[in-house]
C-alpha atoms as a PDB file:
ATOM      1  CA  UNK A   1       5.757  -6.046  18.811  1.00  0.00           C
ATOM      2  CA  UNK A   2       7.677  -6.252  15.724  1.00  0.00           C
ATOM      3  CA  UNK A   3      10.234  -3.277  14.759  1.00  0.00           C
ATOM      4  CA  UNK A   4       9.599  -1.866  11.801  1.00  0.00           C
ATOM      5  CA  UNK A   5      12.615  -1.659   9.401  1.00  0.00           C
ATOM      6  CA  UNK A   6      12.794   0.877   6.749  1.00  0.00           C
ATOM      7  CA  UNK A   7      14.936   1.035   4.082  1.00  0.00           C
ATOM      8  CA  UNK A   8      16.940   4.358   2.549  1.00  0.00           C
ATOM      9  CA  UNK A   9      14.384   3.909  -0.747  1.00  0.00           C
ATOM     10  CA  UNK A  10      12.173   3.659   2.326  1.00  0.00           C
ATOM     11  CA  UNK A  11      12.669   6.899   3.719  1.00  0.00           C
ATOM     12  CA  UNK A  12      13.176   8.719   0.287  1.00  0.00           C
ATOM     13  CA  UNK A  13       9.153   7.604  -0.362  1.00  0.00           C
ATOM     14  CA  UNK A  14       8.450   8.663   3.204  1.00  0.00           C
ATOM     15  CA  UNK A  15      10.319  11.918   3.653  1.00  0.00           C
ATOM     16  CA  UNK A  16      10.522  13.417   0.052  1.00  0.00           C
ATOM     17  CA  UNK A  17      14.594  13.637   0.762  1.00  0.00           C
ATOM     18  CA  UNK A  18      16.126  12.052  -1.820  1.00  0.00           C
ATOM     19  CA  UNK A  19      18.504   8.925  -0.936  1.00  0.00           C
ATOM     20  CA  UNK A  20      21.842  10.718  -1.764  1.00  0.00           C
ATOM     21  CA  UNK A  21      21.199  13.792   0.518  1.00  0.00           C
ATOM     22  CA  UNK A  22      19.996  11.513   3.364  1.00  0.00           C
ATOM     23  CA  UNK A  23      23.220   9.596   2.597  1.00  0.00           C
ATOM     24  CA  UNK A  24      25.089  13.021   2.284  1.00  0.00           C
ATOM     25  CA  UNK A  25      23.717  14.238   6.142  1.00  0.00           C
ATOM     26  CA  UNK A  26      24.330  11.116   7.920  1.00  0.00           C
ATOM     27  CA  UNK A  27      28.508  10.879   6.369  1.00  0.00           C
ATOM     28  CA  UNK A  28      28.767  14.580   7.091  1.00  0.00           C
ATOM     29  CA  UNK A  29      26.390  15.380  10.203  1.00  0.00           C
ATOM     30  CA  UNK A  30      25.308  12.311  11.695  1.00  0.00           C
ATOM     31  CA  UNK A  31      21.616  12.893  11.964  1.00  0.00           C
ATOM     32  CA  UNK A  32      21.000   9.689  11.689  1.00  0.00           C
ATOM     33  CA  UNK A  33      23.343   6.145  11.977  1.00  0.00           C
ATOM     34  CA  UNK A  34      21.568   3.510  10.466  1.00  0.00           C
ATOM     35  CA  UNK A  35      21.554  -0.270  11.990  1.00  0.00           C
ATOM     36  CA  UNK A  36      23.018  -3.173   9.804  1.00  0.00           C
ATOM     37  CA  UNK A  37      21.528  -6.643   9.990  1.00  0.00           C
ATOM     38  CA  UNK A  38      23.551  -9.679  10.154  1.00  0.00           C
ATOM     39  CA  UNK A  39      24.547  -9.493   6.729  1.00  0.00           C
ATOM     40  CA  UNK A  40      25.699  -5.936   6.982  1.00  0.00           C
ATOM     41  CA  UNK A  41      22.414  -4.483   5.567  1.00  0.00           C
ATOM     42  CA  UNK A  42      21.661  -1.298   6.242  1.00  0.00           C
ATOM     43  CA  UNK A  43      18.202  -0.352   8.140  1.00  0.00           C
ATOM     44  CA  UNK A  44      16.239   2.610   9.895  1.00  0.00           C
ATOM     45  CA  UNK A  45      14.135   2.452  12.720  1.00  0.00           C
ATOM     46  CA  UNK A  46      10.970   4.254  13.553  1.00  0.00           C
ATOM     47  CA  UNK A  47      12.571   6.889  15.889  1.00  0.00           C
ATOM     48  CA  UNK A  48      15.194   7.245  12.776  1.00  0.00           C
ATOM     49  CA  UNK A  49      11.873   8.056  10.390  1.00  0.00           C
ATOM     50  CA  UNK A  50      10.456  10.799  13.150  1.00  0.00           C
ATOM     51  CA  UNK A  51      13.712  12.562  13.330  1.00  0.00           C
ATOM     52  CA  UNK A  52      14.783  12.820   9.479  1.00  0.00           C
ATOM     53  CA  UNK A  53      11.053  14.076   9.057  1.00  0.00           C
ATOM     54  CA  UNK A  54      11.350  16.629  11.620  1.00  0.00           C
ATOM     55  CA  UNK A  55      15.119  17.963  10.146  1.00  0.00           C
ATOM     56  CA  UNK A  56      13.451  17.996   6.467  1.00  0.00           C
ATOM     57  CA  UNK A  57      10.505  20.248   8.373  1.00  0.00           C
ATOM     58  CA  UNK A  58      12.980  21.979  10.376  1.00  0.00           C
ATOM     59  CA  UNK A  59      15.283  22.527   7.032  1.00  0.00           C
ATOM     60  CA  UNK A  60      11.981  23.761   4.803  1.00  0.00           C
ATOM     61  CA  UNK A  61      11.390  26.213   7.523  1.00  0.00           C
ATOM     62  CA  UNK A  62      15.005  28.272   7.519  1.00  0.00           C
ATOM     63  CA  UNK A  63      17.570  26.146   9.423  1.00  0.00           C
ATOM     64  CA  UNK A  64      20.734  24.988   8.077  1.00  0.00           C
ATOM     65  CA  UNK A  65      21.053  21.257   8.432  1.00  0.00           C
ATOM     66  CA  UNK A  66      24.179  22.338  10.040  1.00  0.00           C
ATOM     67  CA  UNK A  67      22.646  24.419  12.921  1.00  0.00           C
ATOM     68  CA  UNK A  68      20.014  21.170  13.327  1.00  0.00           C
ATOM     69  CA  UNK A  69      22.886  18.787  13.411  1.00  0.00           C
ATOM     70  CA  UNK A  70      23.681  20.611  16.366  1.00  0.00           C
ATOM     71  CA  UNK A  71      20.392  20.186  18.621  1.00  0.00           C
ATOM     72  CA  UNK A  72      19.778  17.165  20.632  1.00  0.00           C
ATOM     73  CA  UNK A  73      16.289  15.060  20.224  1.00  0.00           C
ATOM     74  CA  UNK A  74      14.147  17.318  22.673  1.00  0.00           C
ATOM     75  CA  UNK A  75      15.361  20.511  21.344  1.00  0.00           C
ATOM     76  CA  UNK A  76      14.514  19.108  17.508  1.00  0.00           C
ATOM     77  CA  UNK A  77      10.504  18.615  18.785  1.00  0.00           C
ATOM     78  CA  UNK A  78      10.563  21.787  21.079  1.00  0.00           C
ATOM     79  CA  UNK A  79      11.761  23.995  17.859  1.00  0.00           C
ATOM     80  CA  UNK A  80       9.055  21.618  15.611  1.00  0.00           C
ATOM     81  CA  UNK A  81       6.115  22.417  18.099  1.00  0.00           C
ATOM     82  CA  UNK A  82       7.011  26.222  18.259  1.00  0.00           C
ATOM     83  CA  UNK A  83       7.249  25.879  14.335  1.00  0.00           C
ATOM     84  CA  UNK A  84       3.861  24.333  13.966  1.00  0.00           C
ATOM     85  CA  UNK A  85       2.000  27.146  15.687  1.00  0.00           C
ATOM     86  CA  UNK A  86       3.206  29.211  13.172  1.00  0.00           C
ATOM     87  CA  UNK A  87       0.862  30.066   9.927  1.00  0.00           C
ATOM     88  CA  UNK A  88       1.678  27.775   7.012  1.00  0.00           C
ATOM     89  CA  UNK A  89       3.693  25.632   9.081  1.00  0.00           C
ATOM     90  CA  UNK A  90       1.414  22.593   9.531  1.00  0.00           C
ATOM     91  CA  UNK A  91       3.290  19.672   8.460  1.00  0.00           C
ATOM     92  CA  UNK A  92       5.135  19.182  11.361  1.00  0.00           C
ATOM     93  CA  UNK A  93       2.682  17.482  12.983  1.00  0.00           C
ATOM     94  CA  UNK A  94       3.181  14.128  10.421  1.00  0.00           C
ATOM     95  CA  UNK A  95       6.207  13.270  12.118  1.00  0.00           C
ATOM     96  CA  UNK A  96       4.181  13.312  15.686  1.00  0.00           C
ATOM     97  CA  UNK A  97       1.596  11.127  14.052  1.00  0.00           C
ATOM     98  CA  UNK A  98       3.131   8.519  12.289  1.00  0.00           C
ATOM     99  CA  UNK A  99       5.494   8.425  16.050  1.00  0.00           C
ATOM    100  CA  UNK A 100       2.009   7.507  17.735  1.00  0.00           C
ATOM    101  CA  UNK A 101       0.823   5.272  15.132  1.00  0.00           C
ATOM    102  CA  UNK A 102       3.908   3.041  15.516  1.00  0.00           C
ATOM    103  CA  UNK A 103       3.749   3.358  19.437  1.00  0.00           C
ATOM    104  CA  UNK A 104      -0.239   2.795  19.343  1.00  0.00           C
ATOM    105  CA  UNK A 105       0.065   5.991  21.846  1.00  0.00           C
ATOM    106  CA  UNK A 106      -3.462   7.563  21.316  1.00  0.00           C
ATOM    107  CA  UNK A 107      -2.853  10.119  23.613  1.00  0.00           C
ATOM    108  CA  UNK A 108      -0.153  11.365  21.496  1.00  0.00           C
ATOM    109  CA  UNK A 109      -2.065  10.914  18.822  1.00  0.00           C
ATOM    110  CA  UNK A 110      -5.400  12.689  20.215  1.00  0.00           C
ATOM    111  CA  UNK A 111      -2.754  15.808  21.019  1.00  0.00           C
ATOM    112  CA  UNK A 112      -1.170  16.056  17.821  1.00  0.00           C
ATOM    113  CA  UNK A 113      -4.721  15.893  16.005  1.00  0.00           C
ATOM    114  CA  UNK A 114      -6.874  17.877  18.129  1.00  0.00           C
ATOM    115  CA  UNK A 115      -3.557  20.959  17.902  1.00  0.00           C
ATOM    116  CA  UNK A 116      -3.680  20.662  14.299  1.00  0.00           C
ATOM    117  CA  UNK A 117      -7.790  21.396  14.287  1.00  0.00           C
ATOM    118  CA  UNK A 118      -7.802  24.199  16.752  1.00  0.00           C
ATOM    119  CA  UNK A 119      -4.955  25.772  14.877  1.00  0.00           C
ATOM    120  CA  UNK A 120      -6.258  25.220  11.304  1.00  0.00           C
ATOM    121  CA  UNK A 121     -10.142  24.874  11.847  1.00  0.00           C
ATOM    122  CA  UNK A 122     -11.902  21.077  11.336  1.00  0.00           C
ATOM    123  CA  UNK A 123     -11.816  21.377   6.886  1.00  0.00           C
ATOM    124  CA  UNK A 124      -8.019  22.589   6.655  1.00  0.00           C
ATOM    125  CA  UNK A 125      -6.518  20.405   9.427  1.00  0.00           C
ATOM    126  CA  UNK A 126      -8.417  17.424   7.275  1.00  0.00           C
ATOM    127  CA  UNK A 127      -7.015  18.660   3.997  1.00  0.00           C
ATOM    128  CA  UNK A 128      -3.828  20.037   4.837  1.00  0.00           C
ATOM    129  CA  UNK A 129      -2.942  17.511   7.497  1.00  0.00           C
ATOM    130  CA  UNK A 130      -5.104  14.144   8.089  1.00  0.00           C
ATOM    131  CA  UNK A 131      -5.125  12.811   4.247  1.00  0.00           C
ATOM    132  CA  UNK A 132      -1.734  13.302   3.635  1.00  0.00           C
ATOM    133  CA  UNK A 133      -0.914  11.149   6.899  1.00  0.00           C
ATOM    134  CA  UNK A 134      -3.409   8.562   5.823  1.00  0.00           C
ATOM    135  CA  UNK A 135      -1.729   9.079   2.431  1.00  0.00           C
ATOM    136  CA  UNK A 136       1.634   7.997   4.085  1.00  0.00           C
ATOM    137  CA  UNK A 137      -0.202   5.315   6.208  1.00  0.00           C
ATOM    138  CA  UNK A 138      -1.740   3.695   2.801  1.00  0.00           C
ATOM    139  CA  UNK A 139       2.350   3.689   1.783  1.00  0.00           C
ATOM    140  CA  UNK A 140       3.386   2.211   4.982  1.00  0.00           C
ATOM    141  CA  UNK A 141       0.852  -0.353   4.512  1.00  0.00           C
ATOM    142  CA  UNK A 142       1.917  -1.357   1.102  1.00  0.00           C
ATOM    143  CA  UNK A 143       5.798  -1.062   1.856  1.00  0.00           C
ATOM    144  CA  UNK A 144       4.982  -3.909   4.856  1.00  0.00           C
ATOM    145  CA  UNK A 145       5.823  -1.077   7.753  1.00  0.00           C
ATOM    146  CA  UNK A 146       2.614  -1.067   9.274  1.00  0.00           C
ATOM    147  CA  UNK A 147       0.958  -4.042  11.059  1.00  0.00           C
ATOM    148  CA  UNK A 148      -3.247  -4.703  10.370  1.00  0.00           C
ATOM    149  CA  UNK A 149      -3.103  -3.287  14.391  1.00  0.00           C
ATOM    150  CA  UNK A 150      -1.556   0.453  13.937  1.00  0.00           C
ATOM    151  CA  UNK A 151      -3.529   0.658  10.709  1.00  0.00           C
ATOM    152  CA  UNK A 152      -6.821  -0.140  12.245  1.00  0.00           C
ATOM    153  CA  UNK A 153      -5.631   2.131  15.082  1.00  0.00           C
ATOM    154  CA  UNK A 154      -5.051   5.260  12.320  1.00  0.00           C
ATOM    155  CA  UNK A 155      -8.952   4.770  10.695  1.00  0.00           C
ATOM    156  CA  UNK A 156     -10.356   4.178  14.008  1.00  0.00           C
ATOM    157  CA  UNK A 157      -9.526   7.309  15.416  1.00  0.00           C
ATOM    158  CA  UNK A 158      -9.539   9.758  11.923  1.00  0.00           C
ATOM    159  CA  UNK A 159     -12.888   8.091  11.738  1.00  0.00           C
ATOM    160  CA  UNK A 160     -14.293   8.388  15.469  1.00  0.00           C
ATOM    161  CA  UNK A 161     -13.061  12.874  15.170  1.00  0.00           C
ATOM    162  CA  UNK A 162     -15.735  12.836  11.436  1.00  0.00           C
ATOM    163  CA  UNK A 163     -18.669  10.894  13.740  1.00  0.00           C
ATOM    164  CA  UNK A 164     -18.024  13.463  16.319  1.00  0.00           C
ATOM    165  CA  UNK A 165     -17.896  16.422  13.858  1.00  0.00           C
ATOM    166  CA  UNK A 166     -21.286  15.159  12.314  1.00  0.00           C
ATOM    167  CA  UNK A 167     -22.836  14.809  15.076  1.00  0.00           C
ATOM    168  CA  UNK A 168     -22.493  18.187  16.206  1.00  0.00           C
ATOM    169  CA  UNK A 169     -24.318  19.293  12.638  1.00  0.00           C
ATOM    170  CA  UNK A 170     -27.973  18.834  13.602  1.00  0.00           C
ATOM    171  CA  UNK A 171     -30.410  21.506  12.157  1.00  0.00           C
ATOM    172  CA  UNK A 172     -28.081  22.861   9.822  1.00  0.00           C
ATOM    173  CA  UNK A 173     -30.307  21.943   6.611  1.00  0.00           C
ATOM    174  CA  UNK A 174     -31.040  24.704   4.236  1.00  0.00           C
ATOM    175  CA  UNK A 175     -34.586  25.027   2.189  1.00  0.00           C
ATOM    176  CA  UNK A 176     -33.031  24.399  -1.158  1.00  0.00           C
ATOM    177  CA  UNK A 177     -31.433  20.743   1.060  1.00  0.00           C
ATOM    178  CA  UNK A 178     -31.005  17.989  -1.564  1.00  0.00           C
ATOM    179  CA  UNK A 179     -31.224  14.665  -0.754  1.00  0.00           C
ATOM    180  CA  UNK A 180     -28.000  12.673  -1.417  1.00  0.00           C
ATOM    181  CA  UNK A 181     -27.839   8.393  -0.750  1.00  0.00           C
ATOM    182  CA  UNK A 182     -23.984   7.578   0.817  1.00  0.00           C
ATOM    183  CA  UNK A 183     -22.917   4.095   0.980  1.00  0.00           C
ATOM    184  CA  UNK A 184     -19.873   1.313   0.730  1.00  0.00           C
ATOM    185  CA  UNK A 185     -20.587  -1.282  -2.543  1.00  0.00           C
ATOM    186  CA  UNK A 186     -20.529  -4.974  -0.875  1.00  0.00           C
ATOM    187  CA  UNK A 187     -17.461  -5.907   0.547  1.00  0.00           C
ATOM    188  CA  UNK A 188     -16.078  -2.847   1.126  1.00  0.00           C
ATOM    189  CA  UNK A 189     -15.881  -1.390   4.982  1.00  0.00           C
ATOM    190  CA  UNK A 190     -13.328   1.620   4.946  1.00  0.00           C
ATOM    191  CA  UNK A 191     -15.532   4.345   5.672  1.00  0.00           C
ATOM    192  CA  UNK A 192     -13.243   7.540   6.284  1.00  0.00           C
ATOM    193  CA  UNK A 193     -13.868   8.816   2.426  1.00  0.00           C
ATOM    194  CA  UNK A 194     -17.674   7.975   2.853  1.00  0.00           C
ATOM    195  CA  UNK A 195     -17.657   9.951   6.415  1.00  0.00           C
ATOM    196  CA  UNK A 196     -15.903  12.827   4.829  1.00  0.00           C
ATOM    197  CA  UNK A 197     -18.444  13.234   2.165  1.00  0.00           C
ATOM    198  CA  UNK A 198     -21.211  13.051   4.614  1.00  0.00           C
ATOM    199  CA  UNK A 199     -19.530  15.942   6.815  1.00  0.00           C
ATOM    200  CA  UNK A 200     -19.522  18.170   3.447  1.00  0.00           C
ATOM    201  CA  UNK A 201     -22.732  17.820   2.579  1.00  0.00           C
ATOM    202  CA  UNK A 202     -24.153  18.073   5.379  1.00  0.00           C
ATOM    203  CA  UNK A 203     -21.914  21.210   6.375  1.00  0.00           C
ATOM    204  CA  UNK A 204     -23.262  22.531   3.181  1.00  0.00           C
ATOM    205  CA  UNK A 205     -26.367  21.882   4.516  1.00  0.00           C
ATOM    206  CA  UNK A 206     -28.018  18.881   2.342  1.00  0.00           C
ATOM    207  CA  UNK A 207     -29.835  15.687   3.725  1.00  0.00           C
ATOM    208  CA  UNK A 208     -28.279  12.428   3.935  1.00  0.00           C
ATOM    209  CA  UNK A 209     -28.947   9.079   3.877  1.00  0.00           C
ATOM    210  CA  UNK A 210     -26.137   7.174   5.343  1.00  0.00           C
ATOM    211  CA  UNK A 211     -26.307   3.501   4.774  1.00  0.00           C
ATOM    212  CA  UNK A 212     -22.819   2.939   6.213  1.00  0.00           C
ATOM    213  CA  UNK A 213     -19.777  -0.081   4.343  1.00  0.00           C
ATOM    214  CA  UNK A 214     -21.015  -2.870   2.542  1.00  0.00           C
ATOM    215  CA  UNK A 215     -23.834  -2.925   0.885  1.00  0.00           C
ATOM    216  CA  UNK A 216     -25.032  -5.209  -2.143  1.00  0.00           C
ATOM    217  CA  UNK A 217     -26.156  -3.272  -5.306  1.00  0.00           C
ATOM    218  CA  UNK A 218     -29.505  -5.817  -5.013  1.00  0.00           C
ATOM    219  CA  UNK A 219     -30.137  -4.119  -1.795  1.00  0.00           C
ATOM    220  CA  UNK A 220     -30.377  -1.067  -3.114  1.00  0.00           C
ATOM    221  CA  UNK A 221     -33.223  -1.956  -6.252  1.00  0.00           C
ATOM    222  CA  UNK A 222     -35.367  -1.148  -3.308  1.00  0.00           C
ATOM    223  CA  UNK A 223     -34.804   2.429  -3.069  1.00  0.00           C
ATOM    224  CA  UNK A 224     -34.837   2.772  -6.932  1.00  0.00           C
ATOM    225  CA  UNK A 225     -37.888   4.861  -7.024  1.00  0.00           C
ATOM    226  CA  UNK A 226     -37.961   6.967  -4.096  1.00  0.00           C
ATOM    227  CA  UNK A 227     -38.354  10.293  -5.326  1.00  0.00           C
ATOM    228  CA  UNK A 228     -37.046  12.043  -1.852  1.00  0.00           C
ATOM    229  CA  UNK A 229     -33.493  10.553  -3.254  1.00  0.00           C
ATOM    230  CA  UNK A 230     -31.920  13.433  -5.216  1.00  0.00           C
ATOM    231  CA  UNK A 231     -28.436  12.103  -6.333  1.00  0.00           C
ATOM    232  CA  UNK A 232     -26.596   9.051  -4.842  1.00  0.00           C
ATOM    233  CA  UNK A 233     -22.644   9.046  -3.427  1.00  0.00           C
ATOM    234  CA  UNK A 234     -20.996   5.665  -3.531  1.00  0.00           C
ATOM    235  CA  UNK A 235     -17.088   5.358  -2.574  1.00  0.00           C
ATOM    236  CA  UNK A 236     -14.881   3.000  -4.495  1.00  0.00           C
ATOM    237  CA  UNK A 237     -11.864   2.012  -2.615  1.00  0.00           C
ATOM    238  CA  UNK A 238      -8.677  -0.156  -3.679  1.00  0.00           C
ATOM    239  CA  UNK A 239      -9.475  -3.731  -5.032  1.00  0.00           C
ATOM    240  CA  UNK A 240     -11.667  -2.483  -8.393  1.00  0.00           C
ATOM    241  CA  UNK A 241      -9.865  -3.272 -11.059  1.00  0.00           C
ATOM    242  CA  UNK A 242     -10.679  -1.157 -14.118  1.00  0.00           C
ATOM    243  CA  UNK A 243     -13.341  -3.712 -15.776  1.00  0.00           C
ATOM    244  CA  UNK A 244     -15.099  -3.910 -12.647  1.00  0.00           C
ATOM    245  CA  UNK A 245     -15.542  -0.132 -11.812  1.00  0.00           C
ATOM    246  CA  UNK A 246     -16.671  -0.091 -15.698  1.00  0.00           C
ATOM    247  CA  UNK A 247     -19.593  -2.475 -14.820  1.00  0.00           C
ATOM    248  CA  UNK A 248     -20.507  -1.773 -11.562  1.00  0.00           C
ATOM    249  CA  UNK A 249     -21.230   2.020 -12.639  1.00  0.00           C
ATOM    250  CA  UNK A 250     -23.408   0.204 -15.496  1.00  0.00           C
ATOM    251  CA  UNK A 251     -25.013  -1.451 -12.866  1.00  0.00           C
ATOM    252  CA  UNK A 252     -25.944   1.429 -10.399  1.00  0.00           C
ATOM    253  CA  UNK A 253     -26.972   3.567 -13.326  1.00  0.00           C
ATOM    254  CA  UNK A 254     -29.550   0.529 -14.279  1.00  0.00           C
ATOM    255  CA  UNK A 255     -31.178   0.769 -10.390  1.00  0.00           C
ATOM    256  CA  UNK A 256     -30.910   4.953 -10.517  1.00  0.00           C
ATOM    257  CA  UNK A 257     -31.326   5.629 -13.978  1.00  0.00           C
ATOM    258  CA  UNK A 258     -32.492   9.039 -13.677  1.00  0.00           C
ATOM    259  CA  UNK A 259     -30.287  10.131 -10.320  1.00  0.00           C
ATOM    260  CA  UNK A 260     -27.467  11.987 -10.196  1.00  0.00           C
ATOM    261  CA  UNK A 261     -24.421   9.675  -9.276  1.00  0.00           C
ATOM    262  CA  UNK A 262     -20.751  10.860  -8.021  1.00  0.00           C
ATOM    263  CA  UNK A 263     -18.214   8.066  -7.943  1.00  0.00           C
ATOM    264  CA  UNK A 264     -15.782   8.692  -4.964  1.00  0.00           C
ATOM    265  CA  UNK A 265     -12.525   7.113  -5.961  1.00  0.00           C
ATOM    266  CA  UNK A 266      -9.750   9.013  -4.472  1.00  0.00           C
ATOM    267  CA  UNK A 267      -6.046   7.096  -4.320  1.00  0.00           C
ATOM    268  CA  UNK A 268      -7.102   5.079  -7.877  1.00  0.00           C
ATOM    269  CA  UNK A 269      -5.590   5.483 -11.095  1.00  0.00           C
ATOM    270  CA  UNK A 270      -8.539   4.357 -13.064  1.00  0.00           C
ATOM    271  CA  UNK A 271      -9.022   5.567 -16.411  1.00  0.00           C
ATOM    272  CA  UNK A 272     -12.143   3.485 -16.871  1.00  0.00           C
ATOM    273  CA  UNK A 273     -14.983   4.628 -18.853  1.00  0.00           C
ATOM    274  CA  UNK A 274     -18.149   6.186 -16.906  1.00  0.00           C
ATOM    275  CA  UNK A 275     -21.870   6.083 -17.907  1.00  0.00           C
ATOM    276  CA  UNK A 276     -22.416  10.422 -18.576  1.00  0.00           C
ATOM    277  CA  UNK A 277     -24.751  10.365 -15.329  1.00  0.00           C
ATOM    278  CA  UNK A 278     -22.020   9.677 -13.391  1.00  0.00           C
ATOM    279  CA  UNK A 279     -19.287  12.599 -11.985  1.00  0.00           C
ATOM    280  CA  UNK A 280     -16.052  10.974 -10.905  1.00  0.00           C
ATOM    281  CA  UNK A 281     -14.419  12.438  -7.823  1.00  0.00           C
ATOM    282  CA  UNK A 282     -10.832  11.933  -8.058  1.00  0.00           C
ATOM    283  CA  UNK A 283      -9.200  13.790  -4.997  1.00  0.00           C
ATOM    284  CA  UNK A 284      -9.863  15.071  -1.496  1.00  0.00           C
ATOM    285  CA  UNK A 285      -9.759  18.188  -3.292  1.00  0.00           C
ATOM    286  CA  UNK A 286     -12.400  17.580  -5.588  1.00  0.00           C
ATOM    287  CA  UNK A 287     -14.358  16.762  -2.976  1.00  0.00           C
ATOM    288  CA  UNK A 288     -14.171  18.904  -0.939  1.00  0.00           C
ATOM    289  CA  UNK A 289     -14.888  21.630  -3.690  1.00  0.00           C
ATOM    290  CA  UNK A 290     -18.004  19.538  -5.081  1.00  0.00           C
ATOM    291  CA  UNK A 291     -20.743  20.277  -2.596  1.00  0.00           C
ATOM    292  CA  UNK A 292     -20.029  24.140  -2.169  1.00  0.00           C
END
């Protein structure tokens, strides 16, 4: 398996710590001693990553970067786990996770997830915990720290906990239930967004229709007049470019001209301009206030 190197900038994106105070605790602490490369380049490991995020936790919570200097590796994690039962103290669980994810260790993975759940409840540990690690993963990704493998590995599991949580929603639809389509335009097969719209709607008791990743907007001409379909919920992920978000929505509101659309496009900076029968969704957030 290839080592993943990160870089100070690296760690600054990763960690929130700016590059000079990193710089500033490794001179006068030693948290961390970086690795050089052949031609005396300086690099971080992944154990490097874990422990600077668990001293920034450790410092946001009331110790001195002094008194952490101090502890060894096990007594850094010991004091982060008795942190993390704590109210409010939730993010030191990312460290854990993104540990796993480079390992591929789903145990440690499963353990660090499944704490943060019973601790928070399923909605909070989701909001306040699992998108800002994928958030971190999609960075990873795009930095070149993360393999296809460990990526895979992230969405496979965030994605099996929603089909478990859904699955133990039957019979939870109201009388005033509305009908909502999901689906994945063609090409498209990252479902976690998708998954977590389904689990809010039907937590908020609606009916859904869950088509699942990829399918064409032809496909769909089919269902055009089916009056059981209230409103439809389509997730955009990255690879629209502005123009083309612009004319699929033009599209879909020419097969469900008189539905109610939301476009889920959380993570894209798209400014593009929206037929008026469609509601953008912009944030996990968002979302997860839409279907109260």
């Amino acid at each position: 398996m290839n080592i993943a190197r990160y870089s100070i900038s690296d760690l600054e994106k990763l960690t929130g710590i700016k590059a000079h105070t990193i710089r500033i605790w490794e001179k006068r602490y030693g948290v961390i001693i970086p690795d050089r490369t052949d031609t005396n380049i300086r690099f971080y490991d992944a154990d490097d990553l874990q422990r600077l995020m668990n001293i920034s936790f450790l410092n946001k919570n009331g110790y001195k970067i002094s008194q952490i200097s101090g502890l060894n590796p096990v007594e850094i994690q010991d004091e982060v786990a008795r942190i993390c039962e704590l109210p409010g103290a939730d993010e030191g669980y990312l460290a854990d996770l993104l540990k796993a994810t480079n390992d591929l260790d789903e145990d440690r993975f499963e353990r660090n997830l499944n704490g943060s759940v019973l601790k928070l409840g399923f909605d909070l540990a989701f909001q306040q915990l699992v998108f800002p690690f994928l958030e971190k993963i999609n960075l990873l990704w795009q930095i070149g720290k993360i393999n296809a493998c460990q990526e895979r590995f992230v969405n496979n599991l965030v994605k099996h906990k929603l089909v478990v949580a859904i699955d133990g929603m039957g019979g939870n639809v109201q009388l005033s239930a509305l009908h909502f389509l999901l689906y994945l335009p063609s090409g498209h097969y990252d479902e976690i967004n998708l998954l977590y719209a389904n689990y809010l709607l039907r937590k908020a008791g609606h009916q859904v229709i869950y088509l699942g990743p990829s399918i064409p907007l032809e496909h769909l001409q089919s269902l055009s007049n089916r009056q059981i379909i209230d409103s439809i919920l389509v997730t955009i992920n990255h690879g629209f470019t502005e123009k083309e978000i612009a004319s699929y929505t033009e599209k879909l509101v020419a097969v469900f001209p008189q539905k109610k659309i939301y476009l889920v496009c959380i993570g894209l900076d798209s400014h593009a301009t929206l037929p008026f029968q469609i509601q953008k969704i912009p944030s996990y957030l968002a979302l997860s206030q839409a279907f109260i």
